[in-house]
Protein backbone atom coordinates (compact mmCIF):
# COMPACT_ATOMS: atom_id res chain seq x y z
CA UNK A 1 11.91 -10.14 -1.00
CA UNK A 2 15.57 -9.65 -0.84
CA UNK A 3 16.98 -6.35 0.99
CA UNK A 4 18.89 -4.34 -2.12
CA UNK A 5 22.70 -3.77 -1.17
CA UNK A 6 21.75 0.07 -1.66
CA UNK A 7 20.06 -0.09 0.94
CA UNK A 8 21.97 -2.10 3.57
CA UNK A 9 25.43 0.33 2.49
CA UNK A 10 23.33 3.32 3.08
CA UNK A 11 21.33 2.00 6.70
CA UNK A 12 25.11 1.07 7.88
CA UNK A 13 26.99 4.49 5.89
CA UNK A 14 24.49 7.10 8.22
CA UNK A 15 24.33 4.69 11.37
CA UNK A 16 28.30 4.83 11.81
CA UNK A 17 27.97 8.61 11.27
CA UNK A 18 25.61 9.08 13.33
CA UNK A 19 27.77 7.48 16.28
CA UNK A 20 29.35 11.24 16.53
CA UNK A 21 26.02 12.26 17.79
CA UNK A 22 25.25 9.18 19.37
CA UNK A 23 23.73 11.42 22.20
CA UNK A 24 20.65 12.42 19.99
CA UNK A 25 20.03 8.87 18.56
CA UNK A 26 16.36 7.49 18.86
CA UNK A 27 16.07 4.13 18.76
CA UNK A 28 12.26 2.98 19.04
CA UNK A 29 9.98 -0.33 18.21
CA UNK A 30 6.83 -1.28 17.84
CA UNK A 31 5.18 -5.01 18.13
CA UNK A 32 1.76 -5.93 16.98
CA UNK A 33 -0.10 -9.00 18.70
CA UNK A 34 -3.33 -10.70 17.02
CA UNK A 35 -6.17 -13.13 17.49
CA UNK A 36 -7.29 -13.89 13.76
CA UNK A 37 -10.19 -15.87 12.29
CA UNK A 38 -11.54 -16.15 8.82
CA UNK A 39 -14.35 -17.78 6.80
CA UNK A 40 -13.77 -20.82 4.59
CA UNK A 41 -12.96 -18.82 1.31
CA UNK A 42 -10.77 -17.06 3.02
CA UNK A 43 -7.29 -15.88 1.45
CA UNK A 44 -4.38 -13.45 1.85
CA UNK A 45 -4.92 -11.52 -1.13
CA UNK A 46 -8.79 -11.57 -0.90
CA UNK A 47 -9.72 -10.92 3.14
CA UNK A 48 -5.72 -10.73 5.26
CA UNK A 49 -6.64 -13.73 6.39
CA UNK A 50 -4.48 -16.79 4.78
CA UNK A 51 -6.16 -20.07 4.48
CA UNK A 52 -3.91 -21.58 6.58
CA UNK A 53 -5.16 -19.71 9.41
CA UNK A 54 -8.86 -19.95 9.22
CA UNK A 55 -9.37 -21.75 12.62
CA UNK A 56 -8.82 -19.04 15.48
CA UNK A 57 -5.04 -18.19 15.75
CA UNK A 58 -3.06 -16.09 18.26
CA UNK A 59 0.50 -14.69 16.32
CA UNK A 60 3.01 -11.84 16.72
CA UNK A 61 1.90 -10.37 13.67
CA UNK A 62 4.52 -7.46 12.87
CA UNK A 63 7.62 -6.56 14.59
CA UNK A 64 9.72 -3.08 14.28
CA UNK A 65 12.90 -1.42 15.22
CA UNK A 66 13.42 2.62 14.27
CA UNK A 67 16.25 4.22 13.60
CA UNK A 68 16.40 8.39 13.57
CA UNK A 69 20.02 9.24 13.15
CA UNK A 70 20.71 13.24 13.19
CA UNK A 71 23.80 14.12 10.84
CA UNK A 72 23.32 17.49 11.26
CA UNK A 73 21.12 20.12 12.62
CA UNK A 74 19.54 19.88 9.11
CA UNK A 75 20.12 16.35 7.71
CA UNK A 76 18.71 13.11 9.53
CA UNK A 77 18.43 9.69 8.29
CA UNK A 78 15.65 7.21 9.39
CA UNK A 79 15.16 3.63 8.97
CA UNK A 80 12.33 0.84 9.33
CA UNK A 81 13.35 -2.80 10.23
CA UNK A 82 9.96 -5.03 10.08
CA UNK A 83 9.40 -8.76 10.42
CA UNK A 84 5.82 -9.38 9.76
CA UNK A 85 3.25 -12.26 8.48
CA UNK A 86 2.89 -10.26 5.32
CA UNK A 87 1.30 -13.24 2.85
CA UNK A 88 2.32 -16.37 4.53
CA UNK A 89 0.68 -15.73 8.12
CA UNK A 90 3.93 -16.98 9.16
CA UNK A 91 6.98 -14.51 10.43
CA UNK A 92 8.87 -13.50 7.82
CA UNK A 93 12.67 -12.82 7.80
CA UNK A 94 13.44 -9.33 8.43
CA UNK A 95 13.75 -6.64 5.80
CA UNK A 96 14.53 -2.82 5.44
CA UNK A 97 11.20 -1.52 4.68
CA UNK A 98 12.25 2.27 4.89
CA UNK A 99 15.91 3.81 4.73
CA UNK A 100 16.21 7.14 3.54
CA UNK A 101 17.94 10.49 4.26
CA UNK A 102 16.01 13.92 4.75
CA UNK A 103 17.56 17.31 4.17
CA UNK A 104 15.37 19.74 6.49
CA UNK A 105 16.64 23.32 6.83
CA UNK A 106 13.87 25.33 9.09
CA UNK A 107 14.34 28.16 6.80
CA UNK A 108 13.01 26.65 3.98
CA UNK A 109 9.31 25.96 2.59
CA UNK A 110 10.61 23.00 1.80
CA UNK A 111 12.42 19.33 2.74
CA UNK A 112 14.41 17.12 0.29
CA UNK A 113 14.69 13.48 0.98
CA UNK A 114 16.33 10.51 -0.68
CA UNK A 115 16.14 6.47 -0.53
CA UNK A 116 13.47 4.28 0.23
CA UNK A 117 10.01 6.01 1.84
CA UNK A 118 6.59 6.53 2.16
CA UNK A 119 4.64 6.83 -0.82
CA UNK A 120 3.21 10.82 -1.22
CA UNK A 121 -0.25 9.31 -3.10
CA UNK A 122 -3.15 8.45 -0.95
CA UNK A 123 -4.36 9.42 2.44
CA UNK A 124 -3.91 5.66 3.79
CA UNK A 125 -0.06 5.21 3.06
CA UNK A 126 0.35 7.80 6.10
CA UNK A 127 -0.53 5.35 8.35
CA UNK A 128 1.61 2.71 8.46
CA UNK A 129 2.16 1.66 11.72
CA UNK A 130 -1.07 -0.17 13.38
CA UNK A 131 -1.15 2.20 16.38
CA UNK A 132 -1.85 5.12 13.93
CA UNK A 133 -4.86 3.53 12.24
CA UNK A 134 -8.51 3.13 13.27
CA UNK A 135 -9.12 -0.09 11.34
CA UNK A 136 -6.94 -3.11 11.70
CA UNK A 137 -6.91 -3.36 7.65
CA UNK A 138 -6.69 -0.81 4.82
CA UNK A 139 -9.21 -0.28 2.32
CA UNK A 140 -9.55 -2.08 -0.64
CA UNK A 141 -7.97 -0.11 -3.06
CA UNK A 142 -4.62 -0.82 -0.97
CA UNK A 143 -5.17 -4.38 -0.06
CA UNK A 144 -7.25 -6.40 -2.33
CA UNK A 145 -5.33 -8.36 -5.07
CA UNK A 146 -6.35 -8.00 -8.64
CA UNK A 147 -5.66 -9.32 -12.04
CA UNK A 148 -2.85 -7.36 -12.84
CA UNK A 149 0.96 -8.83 -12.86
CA UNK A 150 3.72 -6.71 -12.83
CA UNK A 151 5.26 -9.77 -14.97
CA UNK A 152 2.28 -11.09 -17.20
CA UNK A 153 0.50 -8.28 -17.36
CA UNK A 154 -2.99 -8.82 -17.57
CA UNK A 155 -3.56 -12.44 -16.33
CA UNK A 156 -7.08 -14.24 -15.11
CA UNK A 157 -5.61 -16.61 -13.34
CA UNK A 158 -4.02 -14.02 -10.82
CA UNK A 159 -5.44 -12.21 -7.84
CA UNK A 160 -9.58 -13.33 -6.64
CA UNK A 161 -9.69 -15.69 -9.47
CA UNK A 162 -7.06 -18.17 -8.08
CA UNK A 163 -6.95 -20.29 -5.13
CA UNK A 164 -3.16 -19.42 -4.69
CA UNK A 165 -1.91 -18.05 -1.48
CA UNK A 166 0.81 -15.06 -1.66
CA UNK A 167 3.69 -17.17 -0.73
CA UNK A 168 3.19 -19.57 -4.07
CA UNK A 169 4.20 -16.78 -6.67
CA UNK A 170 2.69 -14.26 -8.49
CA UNK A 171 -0.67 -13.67 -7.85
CA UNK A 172 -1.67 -10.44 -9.18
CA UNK A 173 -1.04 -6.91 -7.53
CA UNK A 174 -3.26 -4.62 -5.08
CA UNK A 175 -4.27 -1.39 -7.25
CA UNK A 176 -1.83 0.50 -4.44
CA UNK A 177 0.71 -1.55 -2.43
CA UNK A 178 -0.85 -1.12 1.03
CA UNK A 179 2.88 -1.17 2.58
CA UNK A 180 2.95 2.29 0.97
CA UNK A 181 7.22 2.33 0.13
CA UNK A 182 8.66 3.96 -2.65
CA UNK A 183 12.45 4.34 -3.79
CA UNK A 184 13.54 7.48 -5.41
CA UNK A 185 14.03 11.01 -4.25
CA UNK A 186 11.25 13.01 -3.17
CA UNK A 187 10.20 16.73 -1.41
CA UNK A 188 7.62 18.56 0.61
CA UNK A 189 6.52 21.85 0.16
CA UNK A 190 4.69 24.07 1.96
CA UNK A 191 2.75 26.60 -0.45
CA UNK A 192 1.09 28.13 2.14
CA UNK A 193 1.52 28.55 5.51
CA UNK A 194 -0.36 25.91 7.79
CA UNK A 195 -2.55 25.73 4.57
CA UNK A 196 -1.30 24.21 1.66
CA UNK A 197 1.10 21.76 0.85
CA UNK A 198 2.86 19.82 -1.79
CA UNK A 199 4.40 16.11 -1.72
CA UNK A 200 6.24 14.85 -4.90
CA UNK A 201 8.81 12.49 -5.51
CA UNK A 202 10.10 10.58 -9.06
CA UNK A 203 10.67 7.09 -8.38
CA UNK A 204 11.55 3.29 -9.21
CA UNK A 205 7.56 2.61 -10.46
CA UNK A 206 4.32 3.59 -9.65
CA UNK A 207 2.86 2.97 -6.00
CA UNK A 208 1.33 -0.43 -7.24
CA UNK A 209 5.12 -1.75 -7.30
CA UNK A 210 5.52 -4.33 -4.47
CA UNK A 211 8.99 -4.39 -5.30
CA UNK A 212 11.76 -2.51 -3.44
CA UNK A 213 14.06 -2.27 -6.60
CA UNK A 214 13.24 -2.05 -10.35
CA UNK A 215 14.85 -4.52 -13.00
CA UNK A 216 13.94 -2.83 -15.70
CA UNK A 217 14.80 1.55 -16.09
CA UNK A 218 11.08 2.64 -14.44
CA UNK A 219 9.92 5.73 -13.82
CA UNK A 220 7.53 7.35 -12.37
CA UNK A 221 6.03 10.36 -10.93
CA UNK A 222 3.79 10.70 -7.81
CA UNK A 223 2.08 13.83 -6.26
CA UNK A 224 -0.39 14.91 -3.50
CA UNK A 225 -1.51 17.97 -3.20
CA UNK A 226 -3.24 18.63 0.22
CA UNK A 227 -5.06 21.46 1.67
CA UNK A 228 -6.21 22.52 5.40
CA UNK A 229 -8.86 25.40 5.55
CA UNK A 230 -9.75 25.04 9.08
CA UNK A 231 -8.50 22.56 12.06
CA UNK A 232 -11.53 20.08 10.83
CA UNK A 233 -10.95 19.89 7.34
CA UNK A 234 -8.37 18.40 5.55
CA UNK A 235 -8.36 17.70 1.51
CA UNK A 236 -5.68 15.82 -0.87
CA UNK A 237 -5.84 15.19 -4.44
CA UNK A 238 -3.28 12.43 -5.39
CA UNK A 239 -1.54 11.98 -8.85
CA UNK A 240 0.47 9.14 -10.11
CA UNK A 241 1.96 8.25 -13.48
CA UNK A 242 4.62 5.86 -14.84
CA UNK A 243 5.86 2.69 -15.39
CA UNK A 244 5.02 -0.77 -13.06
CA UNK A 245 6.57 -3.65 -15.42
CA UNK A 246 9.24 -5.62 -13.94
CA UNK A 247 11.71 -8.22 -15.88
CA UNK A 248 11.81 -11.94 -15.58
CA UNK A 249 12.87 -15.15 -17.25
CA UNK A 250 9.28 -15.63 -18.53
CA UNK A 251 8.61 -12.54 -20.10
CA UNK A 252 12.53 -12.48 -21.41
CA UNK A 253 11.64 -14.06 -24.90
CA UNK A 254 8.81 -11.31 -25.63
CA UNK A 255 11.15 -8.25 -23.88
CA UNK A 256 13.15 -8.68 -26.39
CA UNK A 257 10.88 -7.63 -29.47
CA UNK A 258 8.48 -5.29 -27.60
CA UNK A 259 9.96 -2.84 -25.14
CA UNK A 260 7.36 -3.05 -21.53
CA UNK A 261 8.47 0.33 -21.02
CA UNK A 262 5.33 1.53 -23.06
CA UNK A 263 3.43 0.20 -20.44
CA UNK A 264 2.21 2.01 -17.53
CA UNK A 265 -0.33 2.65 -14.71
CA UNK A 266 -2.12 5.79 -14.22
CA UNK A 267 -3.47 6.76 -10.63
CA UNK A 268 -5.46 9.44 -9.74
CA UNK A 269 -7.10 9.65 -6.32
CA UNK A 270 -9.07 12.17 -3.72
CA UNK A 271 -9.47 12.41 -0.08
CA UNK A 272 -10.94 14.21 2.69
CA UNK A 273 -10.61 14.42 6.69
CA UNK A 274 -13.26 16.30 8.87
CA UNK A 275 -12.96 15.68 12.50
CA UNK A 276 -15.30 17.54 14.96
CA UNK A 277 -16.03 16.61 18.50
CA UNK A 278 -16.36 13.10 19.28
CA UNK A 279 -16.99 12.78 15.30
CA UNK A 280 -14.39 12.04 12.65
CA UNK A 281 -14.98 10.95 8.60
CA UNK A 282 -12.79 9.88 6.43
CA UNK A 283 -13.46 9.36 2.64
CA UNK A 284 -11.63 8.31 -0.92
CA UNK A 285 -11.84 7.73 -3.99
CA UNK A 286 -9.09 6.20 -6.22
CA UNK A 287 -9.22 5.42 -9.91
CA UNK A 288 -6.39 3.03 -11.70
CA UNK A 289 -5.69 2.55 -15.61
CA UNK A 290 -3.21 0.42 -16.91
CA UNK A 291 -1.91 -0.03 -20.24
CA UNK A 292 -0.47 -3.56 -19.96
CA UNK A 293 0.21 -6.63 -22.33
CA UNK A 294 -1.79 -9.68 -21.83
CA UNK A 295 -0.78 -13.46 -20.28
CA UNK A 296 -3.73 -15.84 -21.58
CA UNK A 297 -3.85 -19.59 -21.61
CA UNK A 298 -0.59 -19.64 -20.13
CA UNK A 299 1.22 -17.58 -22.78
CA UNK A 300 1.57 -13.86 -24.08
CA UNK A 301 -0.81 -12.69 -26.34
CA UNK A 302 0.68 -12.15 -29.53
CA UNK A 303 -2.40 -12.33 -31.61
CA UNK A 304 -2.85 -8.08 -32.85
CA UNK A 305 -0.61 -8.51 -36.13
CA UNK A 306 2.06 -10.61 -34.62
CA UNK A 307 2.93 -8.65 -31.99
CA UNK A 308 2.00 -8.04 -28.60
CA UNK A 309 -1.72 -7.13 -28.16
CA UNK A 310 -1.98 -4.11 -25.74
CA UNK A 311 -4.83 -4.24 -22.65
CA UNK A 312 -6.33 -0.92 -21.46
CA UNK A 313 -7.83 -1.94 -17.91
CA UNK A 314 -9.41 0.17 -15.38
CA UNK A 315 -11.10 0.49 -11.94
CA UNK A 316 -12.16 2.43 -9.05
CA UNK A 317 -12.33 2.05 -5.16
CA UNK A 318 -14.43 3.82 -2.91
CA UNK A 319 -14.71 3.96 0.72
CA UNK A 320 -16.09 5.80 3.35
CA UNK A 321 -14.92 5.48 7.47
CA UNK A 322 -17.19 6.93 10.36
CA UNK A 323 -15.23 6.84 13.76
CA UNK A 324 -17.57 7.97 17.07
CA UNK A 325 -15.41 8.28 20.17
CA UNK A 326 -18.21 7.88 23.45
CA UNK A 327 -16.94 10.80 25.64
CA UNK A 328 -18.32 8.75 28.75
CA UNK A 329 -15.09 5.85 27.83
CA UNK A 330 -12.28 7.92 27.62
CA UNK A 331 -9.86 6.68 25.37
CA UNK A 332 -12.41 4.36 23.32
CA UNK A 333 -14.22 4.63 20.06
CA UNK A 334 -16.28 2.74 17.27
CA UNK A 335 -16.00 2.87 13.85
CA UNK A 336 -17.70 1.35 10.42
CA UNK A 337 -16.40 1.12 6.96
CA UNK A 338 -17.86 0.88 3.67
CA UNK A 339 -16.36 0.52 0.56
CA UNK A 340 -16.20 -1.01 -3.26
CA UNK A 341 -13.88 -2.21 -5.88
CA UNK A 342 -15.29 -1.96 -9.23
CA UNK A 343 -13.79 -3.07 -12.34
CA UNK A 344 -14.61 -1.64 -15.67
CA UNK A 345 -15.45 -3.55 -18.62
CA UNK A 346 -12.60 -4.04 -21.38
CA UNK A 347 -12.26 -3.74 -24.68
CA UNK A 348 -10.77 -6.91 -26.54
CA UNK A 349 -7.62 -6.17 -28.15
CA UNK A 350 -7.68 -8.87 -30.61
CA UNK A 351 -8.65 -7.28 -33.97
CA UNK A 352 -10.99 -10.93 -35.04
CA UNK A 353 -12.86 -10.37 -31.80
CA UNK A 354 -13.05 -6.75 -30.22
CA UNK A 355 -15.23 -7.73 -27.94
CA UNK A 356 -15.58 -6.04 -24.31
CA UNK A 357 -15.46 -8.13 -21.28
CA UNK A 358 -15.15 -7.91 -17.32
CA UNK A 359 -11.63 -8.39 -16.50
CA UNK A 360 -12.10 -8.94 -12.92
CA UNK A 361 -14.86 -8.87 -10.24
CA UNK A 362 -16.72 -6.13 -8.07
CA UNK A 363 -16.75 -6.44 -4.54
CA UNK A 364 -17.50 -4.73 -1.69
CA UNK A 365 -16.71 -5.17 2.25
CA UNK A 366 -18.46 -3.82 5.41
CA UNK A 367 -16.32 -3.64 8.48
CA UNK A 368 -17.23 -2.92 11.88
CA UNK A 369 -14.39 -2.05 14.56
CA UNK A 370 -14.21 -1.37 18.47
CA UNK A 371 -10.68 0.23 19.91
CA UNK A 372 -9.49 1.60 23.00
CA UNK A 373 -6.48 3.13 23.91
CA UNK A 374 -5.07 1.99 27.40
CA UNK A 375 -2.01 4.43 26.94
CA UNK A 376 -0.74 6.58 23.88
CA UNK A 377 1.14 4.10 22.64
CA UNK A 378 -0.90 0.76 23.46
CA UNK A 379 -3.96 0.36 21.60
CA UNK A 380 -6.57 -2.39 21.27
CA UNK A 381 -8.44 -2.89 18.65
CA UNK A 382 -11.63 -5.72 17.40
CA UNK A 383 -12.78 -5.89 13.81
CA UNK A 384 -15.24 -7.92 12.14
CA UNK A 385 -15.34 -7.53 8.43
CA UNK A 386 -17.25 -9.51 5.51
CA UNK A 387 -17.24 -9.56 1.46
CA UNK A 388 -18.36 -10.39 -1.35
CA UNK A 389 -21.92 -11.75 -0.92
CA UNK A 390 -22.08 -11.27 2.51
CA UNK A 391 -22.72 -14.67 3.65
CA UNK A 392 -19.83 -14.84 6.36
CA UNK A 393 -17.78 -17.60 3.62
CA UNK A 394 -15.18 -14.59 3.49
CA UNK A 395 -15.31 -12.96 6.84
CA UNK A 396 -12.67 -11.70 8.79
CA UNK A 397 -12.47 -11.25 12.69
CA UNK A 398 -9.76 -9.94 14.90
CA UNK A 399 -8.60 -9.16 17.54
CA UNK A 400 -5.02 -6.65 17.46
CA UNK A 401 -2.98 -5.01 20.35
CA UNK A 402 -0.66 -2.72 19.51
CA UNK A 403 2.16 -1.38 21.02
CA UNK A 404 4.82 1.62 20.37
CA UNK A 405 7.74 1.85 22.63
């Protein structure tokens, strides 16, 4: 993925200011080493774990440098620099994942921010950085590849259907980009004291965009709402509506008679947070529809009339996270997952068929993890995870340490 020229002029604009205040700049990193191991179906876009790596392997998995640059006693600009083995298990060059400036007067109920940052929907784009999450993977709904192109449309051969690794093209889209990155401009607002806030922000394409710049005019809006009762509790409703389509020289030819900008992906999701004593849970729920066009036997579907024929595809995720922390091991916990992806069946859109059919496949994953935190900033963590039919051909084990410094 290529770094936009945006983004590099406006990382290098606020850096050089910020050399007036070079007193107050924070420059921080974080470096994530892993043991991995996966079964013999395993693949990127299925398990993490790339087929290339199956056998036991030891790798720097993600590397980071942070930037927080104060302007002003109200304005600072931050930045993300990551190398990581995202879908090649294999370093990849560095890129600006984050860059984006934040106006943040005290006074205010509110913050304005602008650039390239973390997605408002879901409770799981919060925690990007490994020493911030309990599991070493996200849920499903963020990290499992479907049949969805951002390209083709829909397309069987993409996502679980395909033996393709990440690094040989397109291979379908998670329902949420796990990396959790938006471009746009965005704000928080606090409704109510300590209570209830408010995260929007109109962007570049819905949250399922793994794409750091649009090439076609997208839009979209994302929202979560989030509410804290009491010091246990905490509850978000996310919203998420626009357009995910992106141009390319094979969908050029069929661009030109049928605008993609009709096509779009509605999220909607819920969450909740309750954390008491040595006890914390952590559930959600997210539901996707797309209206897309269609990519079968290697070509666009053109059959409804001559034109385009138009795919209404949905699905849900579910999962739910139990953490225990044993309060005779300071500083160590355990925690289980369970979750599903299920797919909804389709109706056909060609008019000499109209038949319904399953678009993709269910699936569900148990995961089982052990951490412990030798210092606030170094954690180690073990996970053990399997799919699917549970018969250990699509397990994944490892082993993470994480560090923030």
């Amino acid at each position: 993925m290529k770094i936009p020229k945006l983004l590099i002029s406006l990382f290098l604009c606020f850096f050089f200011i910020s050399q007036s205040a070079y007193s107050q700049l924070q420059l921080n990193g974080s470096v994530d080493l892993e043991l991995s191991a996966g079964g013999e179906e395993s693949r990127f876009i299925t398990n993490g774990i790339s087929r290339e790596f199956e056998a036991p392997n030891l790798a720097v998995t993600q590397l980071n440098a942070f930037l927080f640059a104060p302007i002003s006693n109200e304005i600072f600009f931050e930045s993300r620099i990551q190398l990581d083995t995202w879908g090649s298990g294999k370093l990849n060059p560095p890129r600006i994942s984050l860059a984006s400036i934040t106006w943040d007067n005290p006074d205010n109920s509110y913050i304005i921010k602008a650039g390239r940052f973390i997605s408002p929907f879901g409770f799981y784009t919060k925690r990007q950085l490994s020493t911030d999450r309990v599991f070493v993977q996200h849920p499903l709904g963020y990290s499992y590849f479907t049949n969805i192109s951002d390209i083709r449309g829909y397309w069987p051969e993409a996502g679980n259907n395909t033996n393709a690794e990440y690094e040989e093209g397109d291979v379908g889209l998670p329902t949420i980009y796990f990396a959790g990155y938006v471009t746009g401009i965005g704000t928080q607002i606090e409704l109510r004291k300590d209570k209830l806030f408010l995260d929007a922000a109109l962007t570049n394409g819905t949250p399922v965009t793994i794409r750091d710049r649009s090439t076609l005019p997208n839009l979209a809006l994302t929202s979560r709402l989030f509410y804290r009762p009491y010091v246990f509790w905490e509850q978000g409703i996310s919203m998420s509506f626009g357009n995910f389509m992106h141009g390319d020289d094979l969908n050029n030819s069929v661009r030109e008679e049928e605008s993609f900008q009709k096509y779009y992906q509605l999220l909607l999701g819920t969450d909740a947070k309750i954390a008491f004593t040595y006890f914390e849970i952590i559930g959600e729920v997210i539901y996707s529809k797309w209206k897309t066009t269609g990519f079968i036997f290697n070509q666009f579907n053109e059959s409804c009339d001559g034109n385009l024929c138009d795919y209404n595809l949905s699905n849900i995720s579910g999962n739910i996270d139990f953490k225990y922390e044993p309060p005779s091991l300071t500083g160590s916990y355990i925690a289980l997952r369970a979750e599903h992806l299920l797919f909804f069946d389709a109706d056909d859109p060609d008019p000499e068929t109209n038949n319904s059919f399953n678009w993709d496949e269910d699936v569900s994953r148990l995961t089982a993890v052990f951490g412990y935190k030798f210092a606030p900033n170094l954690l180690l963590k073990a996970s053990f995870s399997d799919q699917g039919d549970f018969d250990l051909s699509e397990y994944a084990f490892r082993i993470q340490l994480s560090s923030f410094f």
